[in-house]
Protein backbone atom coordinates (compact mmCIF):
# COMPACT_ATOMS: atom_id res chain seq x y z
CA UNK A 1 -9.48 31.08 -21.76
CA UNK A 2 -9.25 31.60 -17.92
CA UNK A 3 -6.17 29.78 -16.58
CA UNK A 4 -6.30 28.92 -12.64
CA UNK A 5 -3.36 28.99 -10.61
CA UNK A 6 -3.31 28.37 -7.02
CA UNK A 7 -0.68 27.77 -4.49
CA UNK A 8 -0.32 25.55 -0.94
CA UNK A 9 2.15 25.51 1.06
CA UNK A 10 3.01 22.59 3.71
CA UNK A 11 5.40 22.92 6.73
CA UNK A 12 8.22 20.30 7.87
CA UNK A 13 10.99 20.33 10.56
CA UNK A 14 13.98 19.42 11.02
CA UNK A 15 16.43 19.83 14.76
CA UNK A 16 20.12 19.65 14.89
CA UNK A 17 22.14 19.64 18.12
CA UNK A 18 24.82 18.42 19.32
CA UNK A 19 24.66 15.71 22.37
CA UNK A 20 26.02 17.46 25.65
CA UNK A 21 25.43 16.40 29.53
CA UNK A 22 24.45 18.95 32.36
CA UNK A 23 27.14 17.80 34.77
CA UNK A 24 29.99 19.54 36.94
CA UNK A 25 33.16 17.32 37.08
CA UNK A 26 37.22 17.43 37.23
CA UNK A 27 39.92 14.51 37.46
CA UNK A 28 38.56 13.63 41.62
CA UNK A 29 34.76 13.81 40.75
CA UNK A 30 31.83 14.29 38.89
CA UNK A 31 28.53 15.13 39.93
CA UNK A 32 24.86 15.86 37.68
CA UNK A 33 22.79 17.81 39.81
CA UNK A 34 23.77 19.95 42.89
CA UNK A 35 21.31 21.68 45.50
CA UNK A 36 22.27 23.93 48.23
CA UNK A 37 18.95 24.61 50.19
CA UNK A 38 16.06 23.36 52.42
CA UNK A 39 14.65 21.19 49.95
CA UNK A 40 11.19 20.70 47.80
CA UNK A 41 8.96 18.79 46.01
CA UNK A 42 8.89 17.49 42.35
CA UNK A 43 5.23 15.99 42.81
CA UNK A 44 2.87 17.36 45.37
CA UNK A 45 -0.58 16.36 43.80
CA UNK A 46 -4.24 15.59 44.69
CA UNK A 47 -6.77 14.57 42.65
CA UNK A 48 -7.38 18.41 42.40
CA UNK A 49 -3.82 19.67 41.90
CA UNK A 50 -0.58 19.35 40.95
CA UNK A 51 2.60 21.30 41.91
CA UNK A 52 6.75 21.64 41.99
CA UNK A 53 7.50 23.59 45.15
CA UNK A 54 11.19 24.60 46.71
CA UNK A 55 12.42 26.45 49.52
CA UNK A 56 15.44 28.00 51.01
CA UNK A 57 17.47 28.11 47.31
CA UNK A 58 20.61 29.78 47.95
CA UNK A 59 21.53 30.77 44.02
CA UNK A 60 18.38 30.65 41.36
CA UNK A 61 18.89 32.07 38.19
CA UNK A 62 21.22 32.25 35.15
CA UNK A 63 25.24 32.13 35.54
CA UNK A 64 27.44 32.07 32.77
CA UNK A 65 30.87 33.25 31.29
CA UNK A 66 33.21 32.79 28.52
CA UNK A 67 33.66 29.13 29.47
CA UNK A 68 30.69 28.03 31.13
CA UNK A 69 26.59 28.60 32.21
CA UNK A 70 24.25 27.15 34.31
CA UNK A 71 20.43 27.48 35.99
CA UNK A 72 20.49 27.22 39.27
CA UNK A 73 17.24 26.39 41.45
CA UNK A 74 15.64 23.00 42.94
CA UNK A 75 13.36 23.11 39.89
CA UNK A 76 15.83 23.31 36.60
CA UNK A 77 15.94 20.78 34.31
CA UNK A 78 19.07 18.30 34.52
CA UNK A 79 19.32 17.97 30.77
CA UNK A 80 19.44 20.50 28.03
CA UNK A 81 16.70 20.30 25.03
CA UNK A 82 15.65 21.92 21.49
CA UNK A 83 12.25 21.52 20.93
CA UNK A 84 10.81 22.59 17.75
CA UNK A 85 6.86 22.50 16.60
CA UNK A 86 5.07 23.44 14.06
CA UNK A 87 1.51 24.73 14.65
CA UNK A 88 0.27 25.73 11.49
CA UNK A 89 0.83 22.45 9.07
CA UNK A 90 -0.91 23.77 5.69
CA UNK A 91 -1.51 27.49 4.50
CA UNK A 92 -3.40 27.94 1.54
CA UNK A 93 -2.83 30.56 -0.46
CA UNK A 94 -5.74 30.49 -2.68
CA UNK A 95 -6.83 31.46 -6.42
CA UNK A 96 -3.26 33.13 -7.71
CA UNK A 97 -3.97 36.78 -9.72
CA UNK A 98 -2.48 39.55 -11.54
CA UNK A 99 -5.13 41.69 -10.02
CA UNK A 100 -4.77 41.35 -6.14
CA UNK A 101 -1.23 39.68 -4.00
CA UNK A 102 -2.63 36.85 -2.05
CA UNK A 103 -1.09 36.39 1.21
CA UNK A 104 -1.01 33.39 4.49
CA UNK A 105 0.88 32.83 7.69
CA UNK A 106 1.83 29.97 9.63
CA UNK A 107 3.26 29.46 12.98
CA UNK A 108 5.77 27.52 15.18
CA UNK A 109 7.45 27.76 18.07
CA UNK A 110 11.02 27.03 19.19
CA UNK A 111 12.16 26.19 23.20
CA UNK A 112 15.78 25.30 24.24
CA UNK A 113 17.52 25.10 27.48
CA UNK A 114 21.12 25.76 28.27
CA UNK A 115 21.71 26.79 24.93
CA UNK A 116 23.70 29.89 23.78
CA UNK A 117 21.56 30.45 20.84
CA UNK A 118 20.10 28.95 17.89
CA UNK A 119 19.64 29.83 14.47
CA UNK A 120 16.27 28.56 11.62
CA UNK A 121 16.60 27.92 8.07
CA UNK A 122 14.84 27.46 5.24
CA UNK A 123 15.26 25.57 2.86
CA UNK A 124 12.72 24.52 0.31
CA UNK A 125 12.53 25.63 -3.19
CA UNK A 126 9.93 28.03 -4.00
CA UNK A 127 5.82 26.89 -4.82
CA UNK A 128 6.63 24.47 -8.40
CA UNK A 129 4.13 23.59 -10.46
CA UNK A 130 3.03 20.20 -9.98
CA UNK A 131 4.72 17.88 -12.67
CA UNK A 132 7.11 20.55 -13.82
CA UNK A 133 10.17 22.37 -13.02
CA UNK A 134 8.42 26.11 -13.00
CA UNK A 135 8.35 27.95 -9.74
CA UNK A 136 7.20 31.03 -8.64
CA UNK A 137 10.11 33.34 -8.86
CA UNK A 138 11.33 34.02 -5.78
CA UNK A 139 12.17 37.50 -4.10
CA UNK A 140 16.49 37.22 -3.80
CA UNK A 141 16.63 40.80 -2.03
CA UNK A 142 13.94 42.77 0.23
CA UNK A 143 11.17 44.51 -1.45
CA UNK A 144 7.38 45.40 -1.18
CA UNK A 145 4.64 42.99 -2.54
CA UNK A 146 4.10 44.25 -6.39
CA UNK A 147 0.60 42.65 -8.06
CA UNK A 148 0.99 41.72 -11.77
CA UNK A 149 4.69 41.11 -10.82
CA UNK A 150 5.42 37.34 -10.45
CA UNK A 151 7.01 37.38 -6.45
CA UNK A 152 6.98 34.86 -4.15
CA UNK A 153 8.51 35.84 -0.33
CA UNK A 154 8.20 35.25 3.30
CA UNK A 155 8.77 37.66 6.69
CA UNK A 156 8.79 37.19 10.15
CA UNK A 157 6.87 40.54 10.99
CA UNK A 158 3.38 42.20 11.78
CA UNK A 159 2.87 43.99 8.32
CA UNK A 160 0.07 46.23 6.83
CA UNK A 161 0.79 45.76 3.11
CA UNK A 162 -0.27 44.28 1.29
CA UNK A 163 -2.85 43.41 3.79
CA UNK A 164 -2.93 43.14 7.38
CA UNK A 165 -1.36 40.00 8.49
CA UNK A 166 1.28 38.60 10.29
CA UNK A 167 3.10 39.00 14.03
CA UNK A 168 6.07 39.87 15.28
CA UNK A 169 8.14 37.07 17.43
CA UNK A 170 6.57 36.39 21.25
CA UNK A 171 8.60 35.11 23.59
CA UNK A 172 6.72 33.62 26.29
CA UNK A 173 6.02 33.82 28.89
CA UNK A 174 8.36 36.84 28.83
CA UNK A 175 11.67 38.24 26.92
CA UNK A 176 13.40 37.67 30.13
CA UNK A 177 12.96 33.98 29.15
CA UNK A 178 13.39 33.64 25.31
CA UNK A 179 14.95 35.94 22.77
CA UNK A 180 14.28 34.87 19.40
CA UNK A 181 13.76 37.37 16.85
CA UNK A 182 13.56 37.37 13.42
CA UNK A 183 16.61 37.94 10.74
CA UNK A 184 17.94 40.44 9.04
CA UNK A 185 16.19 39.96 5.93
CA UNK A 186 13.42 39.08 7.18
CA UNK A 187 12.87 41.55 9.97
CA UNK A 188 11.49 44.72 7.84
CA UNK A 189 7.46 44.98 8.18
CA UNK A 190 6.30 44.76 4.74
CA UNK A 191 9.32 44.29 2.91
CA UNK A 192 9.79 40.52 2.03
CA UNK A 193 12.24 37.75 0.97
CA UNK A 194 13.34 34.34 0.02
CA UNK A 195 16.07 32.62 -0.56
CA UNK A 196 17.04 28.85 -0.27
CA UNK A 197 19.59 28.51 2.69
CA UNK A 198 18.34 31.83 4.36
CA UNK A 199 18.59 32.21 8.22
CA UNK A 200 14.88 33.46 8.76
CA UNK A 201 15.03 33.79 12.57
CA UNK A 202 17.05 33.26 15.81
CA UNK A 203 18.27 33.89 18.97
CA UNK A 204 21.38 34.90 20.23
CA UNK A 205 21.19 34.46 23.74
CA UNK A 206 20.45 31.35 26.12
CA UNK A 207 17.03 31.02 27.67
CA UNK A 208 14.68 28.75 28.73
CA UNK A 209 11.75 29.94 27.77
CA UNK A 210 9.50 29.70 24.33
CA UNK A 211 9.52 31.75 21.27
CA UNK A 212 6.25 32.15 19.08
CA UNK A 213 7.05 32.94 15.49
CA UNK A 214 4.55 33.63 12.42
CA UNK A 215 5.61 33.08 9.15
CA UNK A 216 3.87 35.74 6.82
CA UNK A 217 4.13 34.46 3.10
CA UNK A 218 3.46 36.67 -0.08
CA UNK A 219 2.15 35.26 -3.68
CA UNK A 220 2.10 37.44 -6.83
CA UNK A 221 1.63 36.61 -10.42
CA UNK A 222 2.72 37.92 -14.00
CA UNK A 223 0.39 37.63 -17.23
CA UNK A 224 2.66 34.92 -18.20
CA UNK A 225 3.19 32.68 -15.68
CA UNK A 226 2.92 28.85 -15.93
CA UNK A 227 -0.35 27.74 -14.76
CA UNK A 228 -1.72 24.84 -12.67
CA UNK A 229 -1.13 24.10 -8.95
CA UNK A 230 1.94 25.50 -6.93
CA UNK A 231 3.13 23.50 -4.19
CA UNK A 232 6.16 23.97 -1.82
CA UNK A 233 7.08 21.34 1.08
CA UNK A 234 8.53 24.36 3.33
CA UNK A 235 11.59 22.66 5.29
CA UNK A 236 12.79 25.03 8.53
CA UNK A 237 16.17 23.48 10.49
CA UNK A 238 16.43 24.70 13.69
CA UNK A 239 20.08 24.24 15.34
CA UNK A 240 20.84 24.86 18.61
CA UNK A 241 24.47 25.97 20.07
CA UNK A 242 25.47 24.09 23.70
């Protein structure tokens, strides 16, 4: 008797950060936004274009110590964000076999501003068998993708085993911008892991700017694992330090 297994995996999200204000103050004043320069222009449009201009900025640019930073320029943003989106909302992962590791990737993207770094979890429970408790077993420490063996394990990395999938983290439009990167962990091409809780990816340092990641996920089988359909709600939490 053939038994079919397959396995689908669906993406959520989930942002935590705390509420700050961009604002210079002491005890005599406060003030929200401050501009030494000529001037510029938020809106210059036609029904052909659209554009944010400045000139004559006397400080553009990041400035920050142990106690403080800032963006200076005409253009910056008066208010700090996270922003968090998934682009990929369903990989399927196909016929499950002992014969062959099937394999799918997903992406998403994270964007702050005026943060000092951020961190993403998961934390989902591996695929389960619909109407049961089984799950595929899932990969606790790093290792390679192992047919026959029942494995089930995520990286954040261009890899060429099993098969050629994945990417490595792209910060757009440049790393001068964003710095995410994925974990350690998770940060070995080829080599793959999961556990619940797990910091997959993050940066370290502030930025403005947008990180790409892809989420590479790996799905083995043993001769006696429970059949049927395996299906995982993947959560992520990003949260953001201001």
């Amino acid at each position: 008797m053939k038994r079919l297994i397959t396995a689908t995996v669906c993406l959520t999200i989930f942002l935590f950060a705390p509420s700050v204000v961009a604002q210079y103050s002491s005890s005599n004043y406060q003030t929200n936004e401050v501009f030494f320069g000529t001037g510029g222009d938020l809106d210059a449009s036609s029904p052909n274009y659209k554009a944010q201009s400045s000139v004559g900025g006397l400080g553009v640019g990041l400035y920050s110590s142990a106690n403080y930073q800032a963006y200076s320029g005409f253009l910056t943003p008066n208010e700090p964000f996270l922003e968090f989106n998934i682009n990929t909302t369903t990989v399927n992962l196909g016929n499950l076999s002992t014969a062959s590791t099937q394999t799918g990737t997903a992406t998403f993207h994270v964007r702050a501003y005026l943060d000092s770094g951020y961190t993403i979890q998961t934390m989902s429970q591996p695929p389960t068998v619909t109407g049961t408790t089984a799950t595929l077993a899932p990969m606790t420490s790093q290792g390679t993708s192992a047919a026959g063996t029942e494995q089930f394990g995520i990286n954040l990395k261009a890899n060429t085993l099993p098969t050629t999938f994945g990417a490595e983290p792209q910060p757009l439009p440049d790393s001068s911008f964003a710095s995410g990167i994925a974990a350690t962990g998770y940060n070995t091409v080829n080599q793959y892991k999961y556990n619940v809780g797990d910091v997959i990816a993050q940066s370290n340092t502030s930025g403005w700017g947008m990180t790409v990641y892809t989420l590479s996920y790996i799905a083995n089988i043993a001769e006696l694992s429970e059949a049927g359909q395996y299906v995982m709600i993947h959560d992520l939490v990003v949260v953001a330090t201001y």
